[in-house]
N, C-alpha and C. Protein backbone atom coordinates (compact mmCIF):
# COMPACT_ATOMS: atom_id res chain seq x y z
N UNK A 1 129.00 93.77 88.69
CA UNK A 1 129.33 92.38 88.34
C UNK A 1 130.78 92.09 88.76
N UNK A 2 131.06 91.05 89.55
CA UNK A 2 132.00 90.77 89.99
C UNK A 2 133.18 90.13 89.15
N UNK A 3 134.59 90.33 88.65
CA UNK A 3 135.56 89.86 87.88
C UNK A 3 135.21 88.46 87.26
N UNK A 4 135.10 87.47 88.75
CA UNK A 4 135.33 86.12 88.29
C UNK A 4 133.70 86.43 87.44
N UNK A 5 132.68 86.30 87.39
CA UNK A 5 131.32 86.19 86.93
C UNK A 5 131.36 86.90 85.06
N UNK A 6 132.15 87.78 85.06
CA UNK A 6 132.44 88.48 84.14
C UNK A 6 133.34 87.88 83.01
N UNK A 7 134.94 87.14 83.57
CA UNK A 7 135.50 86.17 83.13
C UNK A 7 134.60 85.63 82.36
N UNK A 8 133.61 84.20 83.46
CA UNK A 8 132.64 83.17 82.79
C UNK A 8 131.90 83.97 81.84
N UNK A 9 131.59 84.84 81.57
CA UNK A 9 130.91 85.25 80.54
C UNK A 9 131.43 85.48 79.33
N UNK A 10 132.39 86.03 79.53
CA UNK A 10 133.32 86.46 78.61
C UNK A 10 133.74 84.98 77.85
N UNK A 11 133.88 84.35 78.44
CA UNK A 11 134.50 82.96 78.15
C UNK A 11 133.10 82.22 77.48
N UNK A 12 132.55 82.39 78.25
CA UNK A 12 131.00 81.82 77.77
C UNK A 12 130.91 82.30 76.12
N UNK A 13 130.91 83.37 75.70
CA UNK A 13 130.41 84.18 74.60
C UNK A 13 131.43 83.41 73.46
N UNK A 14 133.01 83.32 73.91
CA UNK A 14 133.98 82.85 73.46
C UNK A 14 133.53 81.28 72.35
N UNK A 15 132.66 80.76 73.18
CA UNK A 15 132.39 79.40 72.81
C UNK A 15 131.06 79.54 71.22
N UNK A 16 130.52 80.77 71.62
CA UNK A 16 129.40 80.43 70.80
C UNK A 16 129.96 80.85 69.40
N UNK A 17 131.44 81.55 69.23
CA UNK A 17 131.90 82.25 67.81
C UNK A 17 131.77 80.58 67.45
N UNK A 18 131.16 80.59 65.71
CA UNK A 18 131.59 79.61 65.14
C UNK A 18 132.16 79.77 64.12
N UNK A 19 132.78 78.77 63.56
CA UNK A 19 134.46 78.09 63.00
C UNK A 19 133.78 77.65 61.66
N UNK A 20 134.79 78.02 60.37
CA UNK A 20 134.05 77.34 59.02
C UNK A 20 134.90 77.31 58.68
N UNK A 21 135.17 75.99 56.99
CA UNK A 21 136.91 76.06 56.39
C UNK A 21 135.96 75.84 55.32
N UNK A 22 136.42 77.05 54.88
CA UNK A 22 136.53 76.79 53.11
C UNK A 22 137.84 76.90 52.30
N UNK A 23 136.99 76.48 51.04
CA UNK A 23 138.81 76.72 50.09
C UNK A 23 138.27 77.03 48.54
N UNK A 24 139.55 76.74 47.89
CA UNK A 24 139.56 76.91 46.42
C UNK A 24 140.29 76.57 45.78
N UNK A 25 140.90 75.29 45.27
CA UNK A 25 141.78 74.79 44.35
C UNK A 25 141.88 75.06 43.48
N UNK A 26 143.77 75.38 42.74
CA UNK A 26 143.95 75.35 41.10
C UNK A 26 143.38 76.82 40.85
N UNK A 27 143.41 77.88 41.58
CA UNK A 27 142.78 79.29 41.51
C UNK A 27 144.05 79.50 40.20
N UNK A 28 143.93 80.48 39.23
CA UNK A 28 144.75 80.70 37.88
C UNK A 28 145.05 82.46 38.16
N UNK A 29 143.98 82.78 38.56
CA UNK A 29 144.18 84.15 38.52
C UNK A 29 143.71 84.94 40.53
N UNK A 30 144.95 85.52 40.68
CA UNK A 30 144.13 85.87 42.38
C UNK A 30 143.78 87.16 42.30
N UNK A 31 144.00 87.80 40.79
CA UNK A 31 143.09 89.18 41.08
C UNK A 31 141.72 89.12 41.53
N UNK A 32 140.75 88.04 41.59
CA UNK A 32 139.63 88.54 42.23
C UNK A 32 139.50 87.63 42.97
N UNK A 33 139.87 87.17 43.54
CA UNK A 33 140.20 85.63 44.70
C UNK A 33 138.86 85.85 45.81
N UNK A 34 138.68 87.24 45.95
CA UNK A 34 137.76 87.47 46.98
C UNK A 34 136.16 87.46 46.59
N UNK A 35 136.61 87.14 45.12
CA UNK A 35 134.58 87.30 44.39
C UNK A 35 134.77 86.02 43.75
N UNK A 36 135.59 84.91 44.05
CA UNK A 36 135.54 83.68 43.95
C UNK A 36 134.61 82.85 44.60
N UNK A 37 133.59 81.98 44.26
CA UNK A 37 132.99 81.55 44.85
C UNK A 37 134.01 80.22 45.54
N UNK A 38 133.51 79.98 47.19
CA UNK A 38 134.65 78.86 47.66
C UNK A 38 133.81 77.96 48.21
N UNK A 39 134.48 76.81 47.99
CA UNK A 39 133.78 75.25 48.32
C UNK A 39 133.98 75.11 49.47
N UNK A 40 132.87 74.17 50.24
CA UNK A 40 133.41 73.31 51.50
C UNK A 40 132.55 74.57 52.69
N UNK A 41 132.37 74.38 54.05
CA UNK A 41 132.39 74.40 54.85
C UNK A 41 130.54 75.15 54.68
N UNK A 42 130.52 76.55 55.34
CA UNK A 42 129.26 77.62 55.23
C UNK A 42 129.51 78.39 53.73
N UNK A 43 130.33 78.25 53.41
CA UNK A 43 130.59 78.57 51.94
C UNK A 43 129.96 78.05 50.35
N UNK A 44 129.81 76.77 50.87
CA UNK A 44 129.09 75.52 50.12
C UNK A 44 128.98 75.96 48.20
N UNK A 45 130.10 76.08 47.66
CA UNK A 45 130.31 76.97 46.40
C UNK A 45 129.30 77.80 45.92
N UNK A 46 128.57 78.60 46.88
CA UNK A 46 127.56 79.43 46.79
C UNK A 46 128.66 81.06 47.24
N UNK A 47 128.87 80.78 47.90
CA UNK A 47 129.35 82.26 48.95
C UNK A 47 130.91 82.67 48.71
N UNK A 48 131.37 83.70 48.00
CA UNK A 48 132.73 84.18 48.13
C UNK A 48 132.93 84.55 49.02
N UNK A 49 134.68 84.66 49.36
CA UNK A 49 135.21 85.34 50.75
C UNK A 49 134.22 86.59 51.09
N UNK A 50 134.21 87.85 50.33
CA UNK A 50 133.84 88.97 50.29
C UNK A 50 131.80 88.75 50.84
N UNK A 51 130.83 87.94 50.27
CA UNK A 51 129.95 87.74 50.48
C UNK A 51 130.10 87.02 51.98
N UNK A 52 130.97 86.11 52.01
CA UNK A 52 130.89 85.75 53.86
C UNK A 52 131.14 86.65 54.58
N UNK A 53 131.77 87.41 54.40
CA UNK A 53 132.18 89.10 54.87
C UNK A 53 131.22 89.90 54.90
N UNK A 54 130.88 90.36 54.21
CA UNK A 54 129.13 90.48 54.27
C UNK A 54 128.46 89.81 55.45
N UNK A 55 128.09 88.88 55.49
CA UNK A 55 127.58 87.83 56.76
C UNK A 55 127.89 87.74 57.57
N UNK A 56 128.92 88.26 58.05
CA UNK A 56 129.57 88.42 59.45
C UNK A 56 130.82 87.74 59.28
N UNK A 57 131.22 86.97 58.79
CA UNK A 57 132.16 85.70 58.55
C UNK A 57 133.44 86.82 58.69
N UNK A 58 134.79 86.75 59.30
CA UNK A 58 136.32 87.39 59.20
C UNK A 58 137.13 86.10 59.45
N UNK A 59 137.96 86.32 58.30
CA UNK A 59 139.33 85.69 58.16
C UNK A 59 140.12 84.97 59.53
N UNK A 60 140.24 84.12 59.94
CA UNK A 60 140.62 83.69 60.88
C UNK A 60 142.47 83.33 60.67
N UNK A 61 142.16 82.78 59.86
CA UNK A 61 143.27 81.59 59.24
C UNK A 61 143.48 81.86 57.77
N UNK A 62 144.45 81.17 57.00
CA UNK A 62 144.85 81.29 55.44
C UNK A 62 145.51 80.20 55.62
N UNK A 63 145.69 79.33 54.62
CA UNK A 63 146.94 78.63 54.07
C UNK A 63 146.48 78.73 52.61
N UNK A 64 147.77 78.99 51.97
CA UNK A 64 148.43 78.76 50.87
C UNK A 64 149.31 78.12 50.21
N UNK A 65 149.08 77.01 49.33
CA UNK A 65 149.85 76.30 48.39
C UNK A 65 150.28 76.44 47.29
N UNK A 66 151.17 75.89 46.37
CA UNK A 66 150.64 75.88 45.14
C UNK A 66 150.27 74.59 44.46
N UNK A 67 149.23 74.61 43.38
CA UNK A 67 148.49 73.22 42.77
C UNK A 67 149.77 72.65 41.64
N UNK A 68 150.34 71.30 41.70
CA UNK A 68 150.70 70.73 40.56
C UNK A 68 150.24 71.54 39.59
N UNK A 69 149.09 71.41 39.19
CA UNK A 69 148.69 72.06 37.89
C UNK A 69 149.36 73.52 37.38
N UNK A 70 149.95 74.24 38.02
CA UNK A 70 150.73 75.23 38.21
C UNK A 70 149.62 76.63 38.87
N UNK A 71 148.17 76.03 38.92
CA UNK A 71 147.60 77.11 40.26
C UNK A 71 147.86 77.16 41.65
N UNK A 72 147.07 77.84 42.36
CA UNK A 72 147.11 77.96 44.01
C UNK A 72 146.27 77.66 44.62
N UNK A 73 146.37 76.64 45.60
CA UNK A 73 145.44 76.57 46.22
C UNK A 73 145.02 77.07 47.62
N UNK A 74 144.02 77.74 47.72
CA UNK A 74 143.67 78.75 48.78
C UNK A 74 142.14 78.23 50.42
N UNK A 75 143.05 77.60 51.14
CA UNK A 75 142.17 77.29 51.94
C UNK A 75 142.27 78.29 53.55
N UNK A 76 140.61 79.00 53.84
CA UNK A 76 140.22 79.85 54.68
C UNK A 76 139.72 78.96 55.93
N UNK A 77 140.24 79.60 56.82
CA UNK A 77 139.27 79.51 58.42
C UNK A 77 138.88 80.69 58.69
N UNK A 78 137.39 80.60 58.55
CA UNK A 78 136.26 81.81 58.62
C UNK A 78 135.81 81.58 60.40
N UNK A 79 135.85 82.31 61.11
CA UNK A 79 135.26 82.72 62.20
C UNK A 79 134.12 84.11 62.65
N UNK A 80 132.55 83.37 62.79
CA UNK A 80 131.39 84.41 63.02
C UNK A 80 131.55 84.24 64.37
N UNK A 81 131.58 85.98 65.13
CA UNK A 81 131.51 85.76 66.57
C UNK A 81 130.40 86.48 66.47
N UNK A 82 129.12 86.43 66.95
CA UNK A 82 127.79 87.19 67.00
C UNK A 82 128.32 88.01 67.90
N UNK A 83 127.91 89.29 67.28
CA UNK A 83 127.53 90.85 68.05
C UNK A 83 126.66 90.23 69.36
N UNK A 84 126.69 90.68 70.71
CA UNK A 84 125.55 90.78 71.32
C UNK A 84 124.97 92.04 71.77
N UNK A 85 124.35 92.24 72.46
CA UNK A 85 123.48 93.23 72.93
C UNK A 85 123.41 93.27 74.48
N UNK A 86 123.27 94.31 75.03
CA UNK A 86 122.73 94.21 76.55
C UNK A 86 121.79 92.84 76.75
N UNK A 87 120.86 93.04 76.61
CA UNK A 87 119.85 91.46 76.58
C UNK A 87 120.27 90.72 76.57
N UNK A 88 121.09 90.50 75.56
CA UNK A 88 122.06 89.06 75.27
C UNK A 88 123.09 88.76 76.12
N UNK A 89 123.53 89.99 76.95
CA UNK A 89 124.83 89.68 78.04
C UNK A 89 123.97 89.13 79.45
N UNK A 90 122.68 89.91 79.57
CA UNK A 90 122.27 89.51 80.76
C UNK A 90 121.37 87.73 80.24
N UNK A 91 120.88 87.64 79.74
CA UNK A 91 120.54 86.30 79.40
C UNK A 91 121.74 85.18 79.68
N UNK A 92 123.17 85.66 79.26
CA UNK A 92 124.00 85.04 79.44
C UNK A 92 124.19 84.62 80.68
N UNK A 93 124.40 86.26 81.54
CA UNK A 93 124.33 86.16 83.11
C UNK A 93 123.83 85.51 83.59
N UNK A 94 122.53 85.26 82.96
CA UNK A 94 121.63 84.77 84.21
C UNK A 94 121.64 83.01 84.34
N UNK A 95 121.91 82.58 83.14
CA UNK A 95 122.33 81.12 82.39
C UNK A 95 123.55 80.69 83.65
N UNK A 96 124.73 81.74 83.59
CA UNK A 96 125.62 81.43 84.22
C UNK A 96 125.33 81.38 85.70
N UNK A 97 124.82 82.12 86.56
CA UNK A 97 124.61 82.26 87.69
C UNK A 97 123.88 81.09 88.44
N UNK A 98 122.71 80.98 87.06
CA UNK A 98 121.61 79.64 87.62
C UNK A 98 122.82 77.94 87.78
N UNK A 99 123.75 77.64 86.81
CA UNK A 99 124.58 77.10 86.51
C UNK A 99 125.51 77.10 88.15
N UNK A 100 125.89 78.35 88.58
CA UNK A 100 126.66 78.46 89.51
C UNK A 100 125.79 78.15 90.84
N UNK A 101 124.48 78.46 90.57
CA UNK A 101 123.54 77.66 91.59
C UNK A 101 123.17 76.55 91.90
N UNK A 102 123.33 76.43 90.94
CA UNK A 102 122.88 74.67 90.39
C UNK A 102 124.56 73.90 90.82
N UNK A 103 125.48 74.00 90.33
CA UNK A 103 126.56 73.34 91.26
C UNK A 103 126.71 74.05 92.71
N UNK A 104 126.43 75.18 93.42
CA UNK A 104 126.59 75.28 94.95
C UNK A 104 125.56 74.01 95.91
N UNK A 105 124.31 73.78 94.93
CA UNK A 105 123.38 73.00 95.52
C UNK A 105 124.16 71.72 95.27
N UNK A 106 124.64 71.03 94.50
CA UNK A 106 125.05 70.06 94.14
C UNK A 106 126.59 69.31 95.17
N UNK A 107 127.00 70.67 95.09
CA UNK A 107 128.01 70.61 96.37
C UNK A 107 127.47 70.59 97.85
N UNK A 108 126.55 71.02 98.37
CA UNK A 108 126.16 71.17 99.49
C UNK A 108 125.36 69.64 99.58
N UNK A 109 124.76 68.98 99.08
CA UNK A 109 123.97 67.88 98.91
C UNK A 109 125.58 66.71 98.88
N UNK A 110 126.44 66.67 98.46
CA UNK A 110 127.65 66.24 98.23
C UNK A 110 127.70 66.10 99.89
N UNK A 111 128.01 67.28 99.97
CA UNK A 111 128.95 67.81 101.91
C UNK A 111 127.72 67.09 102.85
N UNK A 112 126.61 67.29 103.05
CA UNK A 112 125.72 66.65 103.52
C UNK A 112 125.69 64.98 103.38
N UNK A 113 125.91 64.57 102.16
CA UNK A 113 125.83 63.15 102.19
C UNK A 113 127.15 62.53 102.77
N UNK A 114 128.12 63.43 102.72
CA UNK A 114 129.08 62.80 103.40
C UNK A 114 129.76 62.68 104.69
N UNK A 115 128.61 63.58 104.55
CA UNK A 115 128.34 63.86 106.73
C UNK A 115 127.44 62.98 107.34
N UNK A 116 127.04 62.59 106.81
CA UNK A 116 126.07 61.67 106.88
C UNK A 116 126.71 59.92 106.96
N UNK A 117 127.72 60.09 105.96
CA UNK A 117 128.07 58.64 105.94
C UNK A 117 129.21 58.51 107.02
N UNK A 118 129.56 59.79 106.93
CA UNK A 118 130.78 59.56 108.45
C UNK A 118 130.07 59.53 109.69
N UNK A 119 128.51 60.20 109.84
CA UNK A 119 127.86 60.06 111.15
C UNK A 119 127.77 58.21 111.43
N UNK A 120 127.50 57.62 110.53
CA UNK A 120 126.31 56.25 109.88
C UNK A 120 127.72 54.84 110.13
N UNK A 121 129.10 55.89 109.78
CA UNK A 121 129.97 54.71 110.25
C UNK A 121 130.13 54.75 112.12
N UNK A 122 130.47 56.10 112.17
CA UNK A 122 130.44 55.89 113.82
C UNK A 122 129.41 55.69 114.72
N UNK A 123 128.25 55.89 114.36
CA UNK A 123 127.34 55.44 114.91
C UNK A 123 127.04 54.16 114.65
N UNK A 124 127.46 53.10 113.91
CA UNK A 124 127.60 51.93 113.70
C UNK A 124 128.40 50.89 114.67
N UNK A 125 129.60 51.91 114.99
CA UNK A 125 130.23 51.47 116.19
C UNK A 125 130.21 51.49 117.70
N UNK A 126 129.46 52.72 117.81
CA UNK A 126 128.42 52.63 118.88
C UNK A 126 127.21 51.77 119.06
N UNK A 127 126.98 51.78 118.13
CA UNK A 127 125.69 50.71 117.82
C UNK A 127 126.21 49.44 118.10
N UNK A 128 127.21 48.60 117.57
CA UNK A 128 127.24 47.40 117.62
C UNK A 128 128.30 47.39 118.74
N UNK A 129 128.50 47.88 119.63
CA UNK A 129 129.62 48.13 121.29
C UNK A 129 128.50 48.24 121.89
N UNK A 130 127.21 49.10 122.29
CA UNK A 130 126.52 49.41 123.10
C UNK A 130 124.92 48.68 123.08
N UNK A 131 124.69 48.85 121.66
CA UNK A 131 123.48 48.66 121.66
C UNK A 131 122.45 47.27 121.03
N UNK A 132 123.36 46.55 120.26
CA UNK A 132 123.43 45.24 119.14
C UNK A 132 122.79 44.52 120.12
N UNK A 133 123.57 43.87 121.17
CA UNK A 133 123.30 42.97 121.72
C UNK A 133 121.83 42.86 122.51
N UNK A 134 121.15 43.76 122.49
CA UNK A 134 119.91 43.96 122.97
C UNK A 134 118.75 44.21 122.22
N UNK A 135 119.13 44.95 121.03
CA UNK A 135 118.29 45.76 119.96
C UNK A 135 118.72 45.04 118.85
N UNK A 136 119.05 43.88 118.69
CA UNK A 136 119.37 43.29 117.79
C UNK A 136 120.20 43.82 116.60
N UNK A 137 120.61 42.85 115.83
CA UNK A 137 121.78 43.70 114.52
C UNK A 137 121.02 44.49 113.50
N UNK A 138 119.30 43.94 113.34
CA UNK A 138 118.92 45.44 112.59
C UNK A 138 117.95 46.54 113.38
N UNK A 139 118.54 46.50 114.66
CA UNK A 139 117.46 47.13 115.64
C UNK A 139 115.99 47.53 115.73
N UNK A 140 115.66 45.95 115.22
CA UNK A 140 114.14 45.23 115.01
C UNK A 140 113.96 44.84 116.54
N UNK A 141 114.48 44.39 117.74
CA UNK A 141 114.11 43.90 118.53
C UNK A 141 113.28 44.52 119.54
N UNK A 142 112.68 44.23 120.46
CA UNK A 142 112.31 44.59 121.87
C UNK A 142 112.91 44.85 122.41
N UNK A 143 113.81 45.31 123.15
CA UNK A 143 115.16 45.15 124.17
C UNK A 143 114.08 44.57 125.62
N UNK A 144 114.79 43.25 126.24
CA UNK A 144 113.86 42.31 126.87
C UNK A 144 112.65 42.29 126.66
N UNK A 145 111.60 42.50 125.60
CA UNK A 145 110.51 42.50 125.51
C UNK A 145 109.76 43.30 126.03
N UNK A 146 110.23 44.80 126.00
CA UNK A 146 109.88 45.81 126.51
C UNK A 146 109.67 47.07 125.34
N UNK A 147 110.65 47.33 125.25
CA UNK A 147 110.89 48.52 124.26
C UNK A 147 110.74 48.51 122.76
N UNK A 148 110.10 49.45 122.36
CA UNK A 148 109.63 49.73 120.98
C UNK A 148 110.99 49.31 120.14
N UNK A 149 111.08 48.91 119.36
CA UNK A 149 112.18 48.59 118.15
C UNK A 149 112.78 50.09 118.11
N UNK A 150 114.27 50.12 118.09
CA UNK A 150 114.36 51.48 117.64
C UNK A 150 114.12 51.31 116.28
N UNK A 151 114.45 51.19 115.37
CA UNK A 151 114.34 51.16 114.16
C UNK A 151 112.97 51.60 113.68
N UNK A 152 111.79 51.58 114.41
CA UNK A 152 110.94 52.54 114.34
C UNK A 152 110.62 53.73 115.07
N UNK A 153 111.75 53.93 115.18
CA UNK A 153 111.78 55.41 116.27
C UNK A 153 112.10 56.71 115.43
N UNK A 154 111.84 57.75 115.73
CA UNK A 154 112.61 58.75 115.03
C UNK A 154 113.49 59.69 115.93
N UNK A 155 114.42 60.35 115.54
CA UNK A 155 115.66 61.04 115.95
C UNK A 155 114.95 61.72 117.61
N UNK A 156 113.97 62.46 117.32
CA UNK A 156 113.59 63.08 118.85
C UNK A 156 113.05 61.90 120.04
N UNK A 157 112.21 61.51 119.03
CA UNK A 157 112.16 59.90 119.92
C UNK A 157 113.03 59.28 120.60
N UNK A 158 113.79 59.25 119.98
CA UNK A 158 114.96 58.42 120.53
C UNK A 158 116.03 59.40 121.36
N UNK A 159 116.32 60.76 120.79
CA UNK A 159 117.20 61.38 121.87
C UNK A 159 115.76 61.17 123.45
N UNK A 160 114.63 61.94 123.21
CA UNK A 160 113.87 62.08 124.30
C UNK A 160 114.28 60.84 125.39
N UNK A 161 113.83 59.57 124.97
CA UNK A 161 114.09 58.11 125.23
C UNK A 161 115.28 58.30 126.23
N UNK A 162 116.45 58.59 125.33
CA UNK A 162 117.95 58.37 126.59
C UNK A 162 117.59 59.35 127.33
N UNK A 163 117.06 60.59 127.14
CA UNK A 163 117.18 61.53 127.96
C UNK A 163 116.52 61.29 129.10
N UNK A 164 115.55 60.35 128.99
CA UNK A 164 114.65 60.47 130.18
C UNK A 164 115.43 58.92 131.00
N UNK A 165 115.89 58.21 130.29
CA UNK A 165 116.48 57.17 130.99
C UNK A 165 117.83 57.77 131.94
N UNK A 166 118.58 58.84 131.22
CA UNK A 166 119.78 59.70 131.80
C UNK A 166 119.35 60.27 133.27
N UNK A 167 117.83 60.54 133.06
CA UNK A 167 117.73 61.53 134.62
C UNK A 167 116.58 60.80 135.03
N UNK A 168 116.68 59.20 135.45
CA UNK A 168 116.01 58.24 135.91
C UNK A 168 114.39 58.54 135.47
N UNK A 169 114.36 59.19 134.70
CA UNK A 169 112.73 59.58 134.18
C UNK A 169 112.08 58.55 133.92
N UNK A 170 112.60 57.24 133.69
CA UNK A 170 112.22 56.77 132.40
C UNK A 170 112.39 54.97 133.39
N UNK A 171 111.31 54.34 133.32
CA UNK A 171 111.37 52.78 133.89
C UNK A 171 110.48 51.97 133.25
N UNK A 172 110.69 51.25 132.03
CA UNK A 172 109.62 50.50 131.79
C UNK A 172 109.93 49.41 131.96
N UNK A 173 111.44 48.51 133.21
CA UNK A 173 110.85 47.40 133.08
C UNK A 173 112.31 47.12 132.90
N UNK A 174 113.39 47.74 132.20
CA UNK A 174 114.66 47.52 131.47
C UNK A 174 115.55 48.82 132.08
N UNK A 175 114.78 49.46 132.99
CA UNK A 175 116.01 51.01 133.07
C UNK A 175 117.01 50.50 133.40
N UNK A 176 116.97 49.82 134.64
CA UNK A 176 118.25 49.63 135.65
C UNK A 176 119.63 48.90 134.85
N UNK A 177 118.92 47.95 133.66
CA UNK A 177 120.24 47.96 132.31
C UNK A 177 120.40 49.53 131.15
N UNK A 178 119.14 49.96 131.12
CA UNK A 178 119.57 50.77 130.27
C UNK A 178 119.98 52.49 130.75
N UNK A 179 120.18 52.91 131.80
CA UNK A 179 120.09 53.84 132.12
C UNK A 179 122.10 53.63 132.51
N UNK A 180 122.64 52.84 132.93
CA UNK A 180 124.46 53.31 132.48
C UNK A 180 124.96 53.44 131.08
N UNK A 181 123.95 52.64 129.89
CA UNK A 181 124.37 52.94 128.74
C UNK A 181 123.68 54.02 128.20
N UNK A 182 122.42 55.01 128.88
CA UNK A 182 122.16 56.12 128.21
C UNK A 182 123.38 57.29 128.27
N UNK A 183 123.80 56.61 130.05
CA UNK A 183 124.57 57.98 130.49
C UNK A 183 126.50 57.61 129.97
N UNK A 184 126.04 56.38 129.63
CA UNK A 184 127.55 56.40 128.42
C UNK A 184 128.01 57.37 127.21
N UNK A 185 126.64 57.50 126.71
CA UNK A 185 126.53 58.11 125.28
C UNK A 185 125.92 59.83 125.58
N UNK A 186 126.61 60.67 124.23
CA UNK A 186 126.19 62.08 124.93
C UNK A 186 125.36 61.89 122.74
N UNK A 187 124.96 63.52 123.27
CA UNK A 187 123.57 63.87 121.94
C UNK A 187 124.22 63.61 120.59
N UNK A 188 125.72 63.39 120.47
CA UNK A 188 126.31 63.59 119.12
C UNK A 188 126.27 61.73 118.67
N UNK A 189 126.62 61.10 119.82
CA UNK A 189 126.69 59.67 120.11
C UNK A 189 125.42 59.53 119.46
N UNK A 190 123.86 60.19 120.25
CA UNK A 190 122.41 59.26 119.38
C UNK A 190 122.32 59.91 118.33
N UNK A 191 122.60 60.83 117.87
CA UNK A 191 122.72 61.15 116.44
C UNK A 191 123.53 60.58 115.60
N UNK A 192 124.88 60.34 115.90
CA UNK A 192 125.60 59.09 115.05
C UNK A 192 124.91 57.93 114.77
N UNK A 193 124.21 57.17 115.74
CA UNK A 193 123.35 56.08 115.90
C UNK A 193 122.34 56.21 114.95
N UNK A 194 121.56 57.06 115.44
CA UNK A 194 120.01 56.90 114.28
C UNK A 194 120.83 57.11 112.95
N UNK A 195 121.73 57.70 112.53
CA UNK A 195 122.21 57.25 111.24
C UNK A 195 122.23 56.63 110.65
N UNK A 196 122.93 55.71 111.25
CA UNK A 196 123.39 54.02 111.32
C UNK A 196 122.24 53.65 111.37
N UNK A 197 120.87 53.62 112.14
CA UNK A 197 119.68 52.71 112.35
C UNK A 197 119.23 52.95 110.83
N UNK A 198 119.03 54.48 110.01
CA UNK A 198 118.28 54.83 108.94
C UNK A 198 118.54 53.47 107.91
N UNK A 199 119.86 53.56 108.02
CA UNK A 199 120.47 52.49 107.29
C UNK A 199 119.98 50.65 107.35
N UNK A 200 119.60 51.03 108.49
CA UNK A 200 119.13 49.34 108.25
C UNK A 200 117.45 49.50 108.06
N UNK A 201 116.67 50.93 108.03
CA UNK A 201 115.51 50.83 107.77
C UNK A 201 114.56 50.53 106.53
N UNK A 202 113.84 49.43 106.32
CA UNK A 202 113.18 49.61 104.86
C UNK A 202 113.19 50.54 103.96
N UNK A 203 113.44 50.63 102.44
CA UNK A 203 113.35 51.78 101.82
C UNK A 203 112.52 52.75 101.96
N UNK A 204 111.42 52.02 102.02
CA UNK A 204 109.87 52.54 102.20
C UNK A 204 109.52 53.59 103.49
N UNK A 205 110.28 52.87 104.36
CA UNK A 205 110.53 54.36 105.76
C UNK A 205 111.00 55.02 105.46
N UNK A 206 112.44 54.87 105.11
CA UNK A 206 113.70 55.90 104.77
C UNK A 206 113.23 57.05 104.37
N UNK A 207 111.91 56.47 102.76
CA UNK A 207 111.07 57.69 101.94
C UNK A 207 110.77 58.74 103.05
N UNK A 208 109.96 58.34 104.34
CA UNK A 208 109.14 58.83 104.42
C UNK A 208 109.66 59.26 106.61
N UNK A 209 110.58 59.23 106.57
CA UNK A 209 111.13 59.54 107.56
C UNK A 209 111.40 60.96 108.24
C-alpha cells in the first residue's frame, strides 16, 4: 500500500471516532466523581464516566469550575474511536480507491469536455471563414444543390468527403469550388469542424451520433 493511500485511510478512520459532552453540576463530593452518573450527551444521566469507559468512551477533554452553590462543576469530552480489524481496513481501502476512481473518471470526462469545447470554438472559425457561406450557418444546406447537408454527416464521412475532393477523387457537380478549400484545411482542421457542426445538431442526433 502506497503512503499517500495509507494517509487517506488513516485520515478516513480519523473521521469515524465519535465526540460526546457530558457533565455534572454542583458535584459536593469528587471522591467518587467517576461512579457519578453524568447528564447530557451518550451519557444521558444513565452512564458514569467509569461505565462509558467500559464502552469504549476515553477522556478527551475536562473542564472544571466551581458552582455558586459552593460545588464543582465537571464537564467531559468523551471520544469512541472504534477498534478496527483487518476487514475493516480493507473495506476502508476499497471505499477509498473506488472514490479515487470515481474522481480520475470525473477528471478525465472534465479534460475531454474541454477538449472538445476548444476543438468546437476553432472549428467554428473555420467553419464560418471557409465553409458558412455555402453550407449555410447551421450546415443544413446543399452546397449548390448538390451535397448532402453536412450536419448529417459523420466524422469519417466527412474527413473521407475532403479527402477524396483533396486528390480530385471526388466531382459531383461542385469540386472545382470545393476542392481549393478541401486542400486549405488539413485532418485536425475537419475535426475541429465536425465539432462545431455537433453543436448545431438536434439533440436527438447528438444522442445518437
Amino acid at each position: 500500500m502506497n503512503k499517500k493511500l495509507l494517509f487517506l485511510i488513516l485520515s478516513s478512520i480519523t473521521l469515524f471516532a465519535e465526540t460526546t459532552m457530558c457533565y455534572k453540576e454542583n458535584v459536593t463530593s469528587i471522591s467518587n466523581i467517576d461512579d457519578i452518573k453524568l447528564d447530557g450527551g451518550k451519557c444521558e444521566s444513565q452512564n458514569s464516566l467509569n461505565e462509558m469507559k467500559e464502552s469504549g468512551w476515553n477522556v478527551d477533554d475536562i473542564n472544571i469550575s466551581k458552582n455558586p452553590d459552593g460545588g464543582m462543576n465537571y464537564i467531559y469530552i468523551l471520544k469512541n474511536e472504534k477498534q478496527y480489524n483487518a476487514s475493516d481496513i480493507e473495506s476502508i481501502e476499497q471505499k477509498i480507491l473506488q472514490k479515487l476512481e470515481n474522481r480520475k473518471v470525473e477528471d478525465e470526462k472534465r479534460r475531454i469536455e474541454e477538449i472538445k469545447i476548444k476543438m468546437s470554438r476553432e472549428g467554428k472559425i473555420k467553419y464560418v471563414k471557409k465553409c458558412q457561406s455555402c453550407h449555410g450557418e447551421n450546415a443544413e444546406l446543399k452546397a449548390l444543390g448538390t451535397s448532402r447537408p453536412l450536419v448529417t454527416l459523420n466524422l469519417d464521412q466527412m474527413i473521407t468527403s475532403i479527402h477524396e475532393y483533396q486528390r480530385h477523387a471526388k466531382d459531383n457537380g461542385n469540386g472545382v469550388v470545393m476542392t481549393p478549400y478541401a486542400k486549405s484545411i488539413n485532418e485536425r482542421d475537419i475535426k475541429n469542424i465536425y465539432s462545431y457542426i455537433l453543436t448545431l445538431k438536434p439533440e436527438e442526433k447528438k444522442e445518437n451520433k
